[in-house]
Protein backbone atom coordinates (compact mmCIF):
# COMPACT_ATOMS: atom_id res chain seq x y z
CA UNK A 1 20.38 176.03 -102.71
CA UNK A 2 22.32 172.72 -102.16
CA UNK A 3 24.40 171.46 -105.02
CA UNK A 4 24.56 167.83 -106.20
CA UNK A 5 27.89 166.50 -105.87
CA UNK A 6 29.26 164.69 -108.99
CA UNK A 7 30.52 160.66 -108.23
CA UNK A 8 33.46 159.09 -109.12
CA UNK A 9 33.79 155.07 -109.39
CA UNK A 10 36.94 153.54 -109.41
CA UNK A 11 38.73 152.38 -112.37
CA UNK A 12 39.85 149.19 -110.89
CA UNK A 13 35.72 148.39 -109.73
CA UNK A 14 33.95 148.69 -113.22
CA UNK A 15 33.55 144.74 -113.36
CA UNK A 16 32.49 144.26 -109.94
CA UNK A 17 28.98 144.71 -108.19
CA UNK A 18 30.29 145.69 -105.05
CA UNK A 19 31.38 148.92 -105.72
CA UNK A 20 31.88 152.21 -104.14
CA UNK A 21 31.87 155.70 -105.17
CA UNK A 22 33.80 159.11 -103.61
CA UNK A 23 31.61 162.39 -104.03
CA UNK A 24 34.19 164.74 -105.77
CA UNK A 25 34.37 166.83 -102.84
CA UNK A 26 35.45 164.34 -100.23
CA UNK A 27 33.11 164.23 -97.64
CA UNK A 28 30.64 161.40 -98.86
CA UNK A 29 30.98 157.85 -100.15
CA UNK A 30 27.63 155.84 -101.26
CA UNK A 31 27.23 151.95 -102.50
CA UNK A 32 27.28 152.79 -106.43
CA UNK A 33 24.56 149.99 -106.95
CA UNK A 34 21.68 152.46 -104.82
CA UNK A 35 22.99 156.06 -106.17
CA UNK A 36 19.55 157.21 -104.80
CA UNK A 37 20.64 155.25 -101.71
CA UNK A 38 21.91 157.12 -97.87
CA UNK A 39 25.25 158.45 -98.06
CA UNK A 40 28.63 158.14 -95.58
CA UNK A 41 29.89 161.25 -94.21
CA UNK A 42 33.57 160.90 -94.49
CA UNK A 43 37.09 162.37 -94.68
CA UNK A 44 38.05 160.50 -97.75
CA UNK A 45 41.05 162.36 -98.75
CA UNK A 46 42.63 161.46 -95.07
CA UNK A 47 41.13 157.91 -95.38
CA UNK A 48 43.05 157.79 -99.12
CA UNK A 49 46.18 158.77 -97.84
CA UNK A 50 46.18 156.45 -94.95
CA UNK A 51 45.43 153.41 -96.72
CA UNK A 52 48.34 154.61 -99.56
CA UNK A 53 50.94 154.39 -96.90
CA UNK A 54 49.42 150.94 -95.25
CA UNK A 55 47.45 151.82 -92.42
CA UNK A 56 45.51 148.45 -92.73
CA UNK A 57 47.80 146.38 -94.45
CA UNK A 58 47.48 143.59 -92.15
């Protein structure tokens, strides 16, 4: 049987409607205003690390 993932919103987003949460096992994201909502398959923890060292700093 599937397990839910637990959601984690950002500290810095908790005044904001345009928000964005990280499953707690890295491979989703989803819009934190439609939790019911489609997810994003995605390598966070690569996607974290590249935008730490300024990957798209522009």
């Amino acid at each position: 049987m599937p397990t839910t993932p637990r959601w984690i919103k950002s500290t810095r987003s908790q005044n904001t409607s345009t928000c964005v949460e990280v499953a707690t096992t890295f491979d989703e994201i989803r819009d934190s205003k439609d939790p019911t909502g489609p997810t994003l398959k995605a390598a966070v923890a690569p996607l974290v690390q590249a935008i730490k060292s300024g990957c798209f700093d522009g």
